[in-house]
PDB file of N, CA and C in Angstrom:
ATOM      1  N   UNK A   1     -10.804   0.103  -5.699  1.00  0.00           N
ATOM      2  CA  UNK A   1      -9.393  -0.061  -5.381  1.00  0.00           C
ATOM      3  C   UNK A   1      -8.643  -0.589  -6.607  1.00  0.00           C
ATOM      4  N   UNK A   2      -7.326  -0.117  -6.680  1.00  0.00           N
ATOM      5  CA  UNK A   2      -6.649  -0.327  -7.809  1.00  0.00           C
ATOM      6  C   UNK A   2      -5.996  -1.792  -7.967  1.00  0.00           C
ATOM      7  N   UNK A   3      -6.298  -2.552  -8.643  1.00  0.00           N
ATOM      8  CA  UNK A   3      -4.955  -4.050  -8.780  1.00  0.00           C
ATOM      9  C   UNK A   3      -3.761  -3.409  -8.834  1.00  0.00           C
ATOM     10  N   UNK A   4      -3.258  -2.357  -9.344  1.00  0.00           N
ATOM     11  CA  UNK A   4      -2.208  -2.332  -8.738  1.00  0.00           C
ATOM     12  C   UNK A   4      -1.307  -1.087  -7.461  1.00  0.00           C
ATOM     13  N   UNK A   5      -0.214  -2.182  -6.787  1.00  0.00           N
ATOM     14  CA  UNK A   5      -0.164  -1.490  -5.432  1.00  0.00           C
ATOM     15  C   UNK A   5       1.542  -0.818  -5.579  1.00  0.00           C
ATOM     16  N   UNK A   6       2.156  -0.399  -5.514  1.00  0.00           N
ATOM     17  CA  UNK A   6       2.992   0.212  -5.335  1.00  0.00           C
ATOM     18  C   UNK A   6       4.237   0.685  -3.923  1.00  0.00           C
ATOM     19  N   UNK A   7       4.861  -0.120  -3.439  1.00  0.00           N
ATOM     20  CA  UNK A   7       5.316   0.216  -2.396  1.00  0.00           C
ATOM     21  C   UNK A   7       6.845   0.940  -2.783  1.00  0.00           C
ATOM     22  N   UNK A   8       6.825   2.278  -2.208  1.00  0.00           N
ATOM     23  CA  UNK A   8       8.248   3.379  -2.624  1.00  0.00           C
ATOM     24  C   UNK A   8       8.631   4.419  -1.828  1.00  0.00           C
ATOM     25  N   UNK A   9       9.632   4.794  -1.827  1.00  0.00           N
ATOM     26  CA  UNK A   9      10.338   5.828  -0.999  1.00  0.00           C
ATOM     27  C   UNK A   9      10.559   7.025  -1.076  1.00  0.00           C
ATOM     28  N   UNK A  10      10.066   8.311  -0.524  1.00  0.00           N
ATOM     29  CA  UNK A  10      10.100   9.890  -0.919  1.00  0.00           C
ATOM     30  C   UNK A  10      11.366   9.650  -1.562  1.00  0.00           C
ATOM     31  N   UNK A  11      11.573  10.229  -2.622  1.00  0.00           N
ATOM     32  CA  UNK A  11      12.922  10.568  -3.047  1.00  0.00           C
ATOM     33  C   UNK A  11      13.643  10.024  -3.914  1.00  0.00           C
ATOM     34  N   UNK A  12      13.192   8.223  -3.993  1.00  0.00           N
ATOM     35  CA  UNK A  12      14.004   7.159  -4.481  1.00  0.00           C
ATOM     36  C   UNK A  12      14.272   6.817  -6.117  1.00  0.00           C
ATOM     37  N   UNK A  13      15.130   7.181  -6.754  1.00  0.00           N
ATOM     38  CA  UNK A  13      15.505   7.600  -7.861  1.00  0.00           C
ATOM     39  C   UNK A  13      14.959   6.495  -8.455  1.00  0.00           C
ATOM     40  N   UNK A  14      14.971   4.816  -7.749  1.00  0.00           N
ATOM     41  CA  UNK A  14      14.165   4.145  -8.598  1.00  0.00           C
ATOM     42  C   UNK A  14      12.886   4.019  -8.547  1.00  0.00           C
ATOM     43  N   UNK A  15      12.337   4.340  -7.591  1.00  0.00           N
ATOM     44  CA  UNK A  15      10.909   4.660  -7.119  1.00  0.00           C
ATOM     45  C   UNK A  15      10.112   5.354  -8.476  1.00  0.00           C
ATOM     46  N   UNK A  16      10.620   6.115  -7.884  1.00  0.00           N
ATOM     47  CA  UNK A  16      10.638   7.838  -9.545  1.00  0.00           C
ATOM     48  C   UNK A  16      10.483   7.457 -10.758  1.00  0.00           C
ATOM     49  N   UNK A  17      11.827   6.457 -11.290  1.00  0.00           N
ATOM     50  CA  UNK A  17      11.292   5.804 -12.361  1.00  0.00           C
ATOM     51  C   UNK A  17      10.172   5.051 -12.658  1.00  0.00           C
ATOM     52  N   UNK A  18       9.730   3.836 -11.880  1.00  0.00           N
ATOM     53  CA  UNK A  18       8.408   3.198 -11.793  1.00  0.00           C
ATOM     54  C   UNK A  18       7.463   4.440 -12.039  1.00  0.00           C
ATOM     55  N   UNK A  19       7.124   5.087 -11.390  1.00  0.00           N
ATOM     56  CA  UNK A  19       5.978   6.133 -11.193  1.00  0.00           C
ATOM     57  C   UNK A  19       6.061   7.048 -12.935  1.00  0.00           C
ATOM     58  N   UNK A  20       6.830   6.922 -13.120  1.00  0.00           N
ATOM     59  CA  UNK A  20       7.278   7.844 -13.961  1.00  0.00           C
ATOM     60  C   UNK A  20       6.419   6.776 -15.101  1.00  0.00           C
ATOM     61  N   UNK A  21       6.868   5.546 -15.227  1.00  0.00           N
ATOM     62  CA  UNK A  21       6.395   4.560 -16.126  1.00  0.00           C
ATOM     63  C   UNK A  21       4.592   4.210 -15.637  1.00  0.00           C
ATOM     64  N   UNK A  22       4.577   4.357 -14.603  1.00  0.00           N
ATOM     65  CA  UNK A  22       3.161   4.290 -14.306  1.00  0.00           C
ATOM     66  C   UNK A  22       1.977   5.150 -14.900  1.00  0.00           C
ATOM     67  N   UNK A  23       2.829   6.279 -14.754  1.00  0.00           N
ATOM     68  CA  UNK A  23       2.003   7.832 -15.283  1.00  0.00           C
ATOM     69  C   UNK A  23       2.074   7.706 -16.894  1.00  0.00           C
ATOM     70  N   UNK A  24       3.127   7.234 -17.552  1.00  0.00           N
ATOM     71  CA  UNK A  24       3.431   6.805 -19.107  1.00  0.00           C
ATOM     72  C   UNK A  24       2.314   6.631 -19.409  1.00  0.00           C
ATOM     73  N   UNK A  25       2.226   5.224 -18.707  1.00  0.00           N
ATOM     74  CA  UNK A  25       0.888   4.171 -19.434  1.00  0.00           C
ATOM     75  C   UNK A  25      -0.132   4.573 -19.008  1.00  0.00           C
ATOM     76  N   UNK A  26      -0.455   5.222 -18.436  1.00  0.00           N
ATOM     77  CA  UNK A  26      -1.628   6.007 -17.559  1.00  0.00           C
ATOM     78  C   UNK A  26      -2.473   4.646 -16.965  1.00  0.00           C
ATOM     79  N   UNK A  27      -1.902   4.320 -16.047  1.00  0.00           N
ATOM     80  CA  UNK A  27      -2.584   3.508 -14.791  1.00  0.00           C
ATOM     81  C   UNK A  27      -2.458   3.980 -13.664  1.00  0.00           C
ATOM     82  N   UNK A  28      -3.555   3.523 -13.441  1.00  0.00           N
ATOM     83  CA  UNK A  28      -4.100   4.195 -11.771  1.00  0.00           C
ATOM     84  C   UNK A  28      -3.750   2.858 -10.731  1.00  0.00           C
ATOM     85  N   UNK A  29      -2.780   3.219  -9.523  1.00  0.00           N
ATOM     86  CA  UNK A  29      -2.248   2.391  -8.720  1.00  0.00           C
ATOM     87  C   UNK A  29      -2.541   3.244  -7.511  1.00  0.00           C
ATOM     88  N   UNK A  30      -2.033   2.291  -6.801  1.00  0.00           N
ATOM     89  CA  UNK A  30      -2.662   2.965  -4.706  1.00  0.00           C
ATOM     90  C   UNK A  30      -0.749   2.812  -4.178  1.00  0.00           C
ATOM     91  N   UNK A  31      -0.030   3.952  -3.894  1.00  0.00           N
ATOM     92  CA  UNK A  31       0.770   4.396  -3.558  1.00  0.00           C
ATOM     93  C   UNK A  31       1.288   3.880  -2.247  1.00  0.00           C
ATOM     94  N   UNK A  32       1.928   3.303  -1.465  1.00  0.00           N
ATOM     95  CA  UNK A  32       2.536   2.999  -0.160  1.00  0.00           C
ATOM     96  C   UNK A  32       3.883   3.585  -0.067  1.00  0.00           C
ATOM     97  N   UNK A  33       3.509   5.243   0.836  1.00  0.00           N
ATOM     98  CA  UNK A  33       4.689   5.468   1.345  1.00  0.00           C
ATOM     99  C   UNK A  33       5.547   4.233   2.163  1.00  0.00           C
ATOM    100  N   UNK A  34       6.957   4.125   2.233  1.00  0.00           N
ATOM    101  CA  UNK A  34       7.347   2.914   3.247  1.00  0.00           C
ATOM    102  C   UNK A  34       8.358   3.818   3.969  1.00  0.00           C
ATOM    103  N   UNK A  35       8.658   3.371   5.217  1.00  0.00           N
ATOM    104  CA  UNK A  35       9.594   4.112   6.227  1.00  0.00           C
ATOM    105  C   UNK A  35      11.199   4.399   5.588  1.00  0.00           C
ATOM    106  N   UNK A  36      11.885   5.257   5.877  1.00  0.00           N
ATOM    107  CA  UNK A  36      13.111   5.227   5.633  1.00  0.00           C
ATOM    108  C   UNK A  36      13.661   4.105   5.879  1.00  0.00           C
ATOM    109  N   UNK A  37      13.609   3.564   7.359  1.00  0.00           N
ATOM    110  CA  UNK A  37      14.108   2.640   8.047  1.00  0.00           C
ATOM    111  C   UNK A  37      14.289   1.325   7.420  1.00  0.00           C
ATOM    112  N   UNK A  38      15.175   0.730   6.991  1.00  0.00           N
ATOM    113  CA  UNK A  38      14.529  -1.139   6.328  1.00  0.00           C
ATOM    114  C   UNK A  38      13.988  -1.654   7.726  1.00  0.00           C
ATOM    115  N   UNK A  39      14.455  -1.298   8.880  1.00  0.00           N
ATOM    116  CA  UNK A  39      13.855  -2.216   9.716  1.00  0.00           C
ATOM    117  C   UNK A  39      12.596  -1.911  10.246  1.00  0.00           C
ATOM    118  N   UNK A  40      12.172  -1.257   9.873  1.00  0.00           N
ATOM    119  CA  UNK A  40      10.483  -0.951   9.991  1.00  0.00           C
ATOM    120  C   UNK A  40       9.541  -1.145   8.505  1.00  0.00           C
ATOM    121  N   UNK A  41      10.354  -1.338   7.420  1.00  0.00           N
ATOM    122  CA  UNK A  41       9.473  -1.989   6.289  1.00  0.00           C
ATOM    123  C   UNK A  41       8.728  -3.391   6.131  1.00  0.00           C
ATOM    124  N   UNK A  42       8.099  -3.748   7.768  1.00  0.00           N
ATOM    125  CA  UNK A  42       7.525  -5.350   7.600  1.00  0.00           C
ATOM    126  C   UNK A  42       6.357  -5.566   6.732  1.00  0.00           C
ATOM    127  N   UNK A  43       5.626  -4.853   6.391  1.00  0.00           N
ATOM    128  CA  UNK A  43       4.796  -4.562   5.380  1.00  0.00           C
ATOM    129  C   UNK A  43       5.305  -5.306   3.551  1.00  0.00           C
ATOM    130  N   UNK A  44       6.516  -4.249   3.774  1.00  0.00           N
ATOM    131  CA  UNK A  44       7.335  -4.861   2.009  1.00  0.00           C
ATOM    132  C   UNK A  44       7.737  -5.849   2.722  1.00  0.00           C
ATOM    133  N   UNK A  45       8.275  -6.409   3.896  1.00  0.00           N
ATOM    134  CA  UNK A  45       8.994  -7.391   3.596  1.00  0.00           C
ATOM    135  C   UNK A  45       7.791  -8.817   3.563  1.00  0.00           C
ATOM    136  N   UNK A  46       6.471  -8.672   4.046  1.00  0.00           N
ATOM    137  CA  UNK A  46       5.491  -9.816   4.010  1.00  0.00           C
ATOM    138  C   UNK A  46       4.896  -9.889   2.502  1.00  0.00           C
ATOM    139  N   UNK A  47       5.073  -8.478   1.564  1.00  0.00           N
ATOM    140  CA  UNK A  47       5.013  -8.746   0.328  1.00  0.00           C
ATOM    141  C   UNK A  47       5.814  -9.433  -0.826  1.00  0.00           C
ATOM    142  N   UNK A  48       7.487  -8.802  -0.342  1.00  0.00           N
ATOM    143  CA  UNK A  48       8.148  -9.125  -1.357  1.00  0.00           C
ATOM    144  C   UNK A  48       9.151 -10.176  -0.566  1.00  0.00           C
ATOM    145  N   UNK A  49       9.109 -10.475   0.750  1.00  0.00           N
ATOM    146  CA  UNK A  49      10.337 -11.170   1.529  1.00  0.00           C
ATOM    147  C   UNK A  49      11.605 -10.540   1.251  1.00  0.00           C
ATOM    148  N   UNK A  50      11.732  -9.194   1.129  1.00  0.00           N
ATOM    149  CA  UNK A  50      12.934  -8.471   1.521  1.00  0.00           C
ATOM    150  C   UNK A  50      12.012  -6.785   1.864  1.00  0.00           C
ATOM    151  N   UNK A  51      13.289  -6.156   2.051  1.00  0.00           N
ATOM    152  CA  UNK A  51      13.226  -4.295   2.247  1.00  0.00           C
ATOM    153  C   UNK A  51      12.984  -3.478   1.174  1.00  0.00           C
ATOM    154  N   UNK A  52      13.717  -3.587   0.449  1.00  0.00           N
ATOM    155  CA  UNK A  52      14.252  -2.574  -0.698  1.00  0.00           C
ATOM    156  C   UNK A  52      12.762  -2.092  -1.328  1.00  0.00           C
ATOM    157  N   UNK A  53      12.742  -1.421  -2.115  1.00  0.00           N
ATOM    158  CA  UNK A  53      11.745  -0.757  -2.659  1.00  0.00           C
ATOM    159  C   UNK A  53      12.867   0.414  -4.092  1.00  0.00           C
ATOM    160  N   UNK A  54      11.741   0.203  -5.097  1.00  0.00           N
ATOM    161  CA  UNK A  54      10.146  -0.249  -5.259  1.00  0.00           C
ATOM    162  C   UNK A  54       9.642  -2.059  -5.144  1.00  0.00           C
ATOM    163  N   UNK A  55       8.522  -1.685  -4.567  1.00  0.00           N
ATOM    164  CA  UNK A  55       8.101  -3.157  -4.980  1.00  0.00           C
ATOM    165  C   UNK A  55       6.923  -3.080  -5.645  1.00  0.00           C
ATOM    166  N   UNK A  56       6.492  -3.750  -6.370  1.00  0.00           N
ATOM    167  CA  UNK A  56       5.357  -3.969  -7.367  1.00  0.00           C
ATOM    168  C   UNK A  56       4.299  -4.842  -6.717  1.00  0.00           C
ATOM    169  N   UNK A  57       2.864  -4.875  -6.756  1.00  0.00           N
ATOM    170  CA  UNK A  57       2.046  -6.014  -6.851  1.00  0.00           C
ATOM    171  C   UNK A  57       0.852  -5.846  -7.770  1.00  0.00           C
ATOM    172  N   UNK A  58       0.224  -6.402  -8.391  1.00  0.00           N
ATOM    173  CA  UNK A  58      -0.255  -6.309  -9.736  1.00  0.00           C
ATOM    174  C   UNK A  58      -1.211  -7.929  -9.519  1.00  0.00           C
ATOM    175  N   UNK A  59      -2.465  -7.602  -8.850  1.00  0.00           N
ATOM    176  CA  UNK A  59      -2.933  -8.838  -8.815  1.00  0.00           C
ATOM    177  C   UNK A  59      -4.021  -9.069  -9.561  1.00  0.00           C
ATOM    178  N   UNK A  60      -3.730  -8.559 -10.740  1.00  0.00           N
ATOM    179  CA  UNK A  60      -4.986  -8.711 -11.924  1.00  0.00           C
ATOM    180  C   UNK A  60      -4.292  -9.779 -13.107  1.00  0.00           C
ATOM    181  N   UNK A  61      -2.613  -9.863 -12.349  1.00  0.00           N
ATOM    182  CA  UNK A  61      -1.969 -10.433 -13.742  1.00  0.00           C
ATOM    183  C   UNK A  61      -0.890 -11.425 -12.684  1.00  0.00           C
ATOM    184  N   UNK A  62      -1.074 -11.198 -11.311  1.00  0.00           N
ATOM    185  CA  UNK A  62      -0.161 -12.281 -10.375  1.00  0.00           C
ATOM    186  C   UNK A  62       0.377 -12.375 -10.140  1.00  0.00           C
ATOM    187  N   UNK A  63       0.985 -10.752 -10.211  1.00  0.00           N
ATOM    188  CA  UNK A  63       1.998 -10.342  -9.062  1.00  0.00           C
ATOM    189  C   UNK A  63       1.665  -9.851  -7.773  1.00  0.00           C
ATOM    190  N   UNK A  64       2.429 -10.560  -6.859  1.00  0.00           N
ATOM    191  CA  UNK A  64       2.142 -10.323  -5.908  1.00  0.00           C
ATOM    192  C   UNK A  64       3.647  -9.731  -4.818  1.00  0.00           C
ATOM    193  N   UNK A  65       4.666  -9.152  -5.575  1.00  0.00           N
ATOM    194  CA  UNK A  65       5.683  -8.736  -4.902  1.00  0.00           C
ATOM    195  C   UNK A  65       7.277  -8.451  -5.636  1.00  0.00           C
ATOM    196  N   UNK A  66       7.122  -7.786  -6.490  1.00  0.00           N
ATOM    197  CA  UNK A  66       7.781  -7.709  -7.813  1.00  0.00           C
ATOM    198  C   UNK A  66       9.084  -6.398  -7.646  1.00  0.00           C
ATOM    199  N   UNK A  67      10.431  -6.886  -6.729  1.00  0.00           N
ATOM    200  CA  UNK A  67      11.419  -5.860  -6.535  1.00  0.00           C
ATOM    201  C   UNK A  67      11.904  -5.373  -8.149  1.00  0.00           C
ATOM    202  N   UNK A  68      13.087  -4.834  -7.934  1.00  0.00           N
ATOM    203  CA  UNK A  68      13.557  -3.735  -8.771  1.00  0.00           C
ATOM    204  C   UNK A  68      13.069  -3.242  -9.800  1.00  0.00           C
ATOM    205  N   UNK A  69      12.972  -2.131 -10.116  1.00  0.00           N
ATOM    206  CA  UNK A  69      12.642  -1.071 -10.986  1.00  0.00           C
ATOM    207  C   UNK A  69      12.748  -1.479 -12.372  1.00  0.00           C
ATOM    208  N   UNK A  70      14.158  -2.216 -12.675  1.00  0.00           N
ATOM    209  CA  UNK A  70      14.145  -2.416 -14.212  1.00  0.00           C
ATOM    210  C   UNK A  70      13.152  -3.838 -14.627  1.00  0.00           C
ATOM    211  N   UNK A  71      12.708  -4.781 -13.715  1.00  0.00           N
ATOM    212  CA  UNK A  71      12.028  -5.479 -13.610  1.00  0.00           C
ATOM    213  C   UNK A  71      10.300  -5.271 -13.723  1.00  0.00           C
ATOM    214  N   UNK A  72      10.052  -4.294 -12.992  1.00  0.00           N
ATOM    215  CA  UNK A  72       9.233  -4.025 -12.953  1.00  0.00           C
ATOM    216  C   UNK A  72       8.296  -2.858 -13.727  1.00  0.00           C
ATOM    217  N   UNK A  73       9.489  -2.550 -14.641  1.00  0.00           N
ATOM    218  CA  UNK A  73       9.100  -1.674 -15.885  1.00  0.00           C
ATOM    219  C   UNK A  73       9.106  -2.278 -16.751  1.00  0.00           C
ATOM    220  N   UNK A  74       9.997  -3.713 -16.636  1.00  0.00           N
ATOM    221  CA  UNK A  74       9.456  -4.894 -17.999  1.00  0.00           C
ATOM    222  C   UNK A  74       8.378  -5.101 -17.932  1.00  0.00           C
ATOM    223  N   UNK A  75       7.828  -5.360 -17.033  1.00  0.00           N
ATOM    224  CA  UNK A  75       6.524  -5.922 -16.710  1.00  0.00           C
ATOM    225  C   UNK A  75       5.643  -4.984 -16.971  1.00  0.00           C
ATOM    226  N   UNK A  76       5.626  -3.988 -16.980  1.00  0.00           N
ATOM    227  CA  UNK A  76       4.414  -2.545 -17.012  1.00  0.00           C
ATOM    228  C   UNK A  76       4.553  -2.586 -18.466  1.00  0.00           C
ATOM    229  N   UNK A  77       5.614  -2.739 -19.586  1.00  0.00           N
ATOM    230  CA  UNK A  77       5.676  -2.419 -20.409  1.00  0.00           C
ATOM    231  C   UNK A  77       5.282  -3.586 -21.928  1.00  0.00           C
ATOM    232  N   UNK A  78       5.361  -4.882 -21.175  1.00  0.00           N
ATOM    233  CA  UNK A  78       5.145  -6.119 -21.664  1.00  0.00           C
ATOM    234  C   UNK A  78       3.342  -5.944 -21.283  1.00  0.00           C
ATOM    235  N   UNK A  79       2.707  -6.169 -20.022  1.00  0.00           N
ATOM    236  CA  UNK A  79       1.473  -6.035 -19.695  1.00  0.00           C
ATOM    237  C   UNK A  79       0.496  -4.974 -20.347  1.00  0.00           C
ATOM    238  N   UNK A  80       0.886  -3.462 -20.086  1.00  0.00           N
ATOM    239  CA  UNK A  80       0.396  -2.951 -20.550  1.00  0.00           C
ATOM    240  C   UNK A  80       0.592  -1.745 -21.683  1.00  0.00           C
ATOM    241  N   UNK A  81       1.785  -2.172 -22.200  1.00  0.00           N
ATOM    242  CA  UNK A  81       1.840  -1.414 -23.057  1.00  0.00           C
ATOM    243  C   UNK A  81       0.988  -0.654 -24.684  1.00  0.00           C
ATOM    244  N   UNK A  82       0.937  -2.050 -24.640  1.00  0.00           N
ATOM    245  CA  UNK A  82      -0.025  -2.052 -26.358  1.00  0.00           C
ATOM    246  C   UNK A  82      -1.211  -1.974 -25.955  1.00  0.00           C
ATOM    247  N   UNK A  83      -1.668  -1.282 -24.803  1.00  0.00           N
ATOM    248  CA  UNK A  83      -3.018  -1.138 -24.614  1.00  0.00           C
ATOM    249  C   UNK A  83      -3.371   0.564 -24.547  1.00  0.00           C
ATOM    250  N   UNK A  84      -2.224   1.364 -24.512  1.00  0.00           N
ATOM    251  CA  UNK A  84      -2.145   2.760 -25.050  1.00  0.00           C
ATOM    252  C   UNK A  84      -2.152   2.998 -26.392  1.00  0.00           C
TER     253      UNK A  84
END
């Protein structure tokens, strides 16, 4: 199983980006479709304590619930960048 987890939305332009940065650095992560609905995302919300998506968790480095996209491409890019 992968440290890192990925929670995102068919379609979601910021979703897309993450993934997009994921595939960059070539890391292998475990994907969580999440519902359209926010009110059926209790899953993201026991990770990150809100809805929105993407959310990040990365528990090789201690994340454990890491919202927005531009955030979370700092982090992919600070972590693992210089390792490509």
């Amino acid at each position: 199983m992968s440290s890192i987890e990925l929670y995102e939305l068919e379609g979601c332009p910021f979703c897309a980006k993450v993934t997009q940065k994921l595939e960059e650095l070539g890391l292998d992560y475990e994907s969580h479709t999440v519902p359209r609905s926010h009110a059926e995302r209790e899953e993201v919300k026991e990770v990150s304590g809100q809805t929105g998506v993407p959310v990040l968790v990365d528990r090789d480095h201690g994340v454990e619930g890491l919202p927005e996209s531009s955030d979370i491409i700092a982090h992919l890019e600070e972590t693992y960048g210089d390792e490509t």
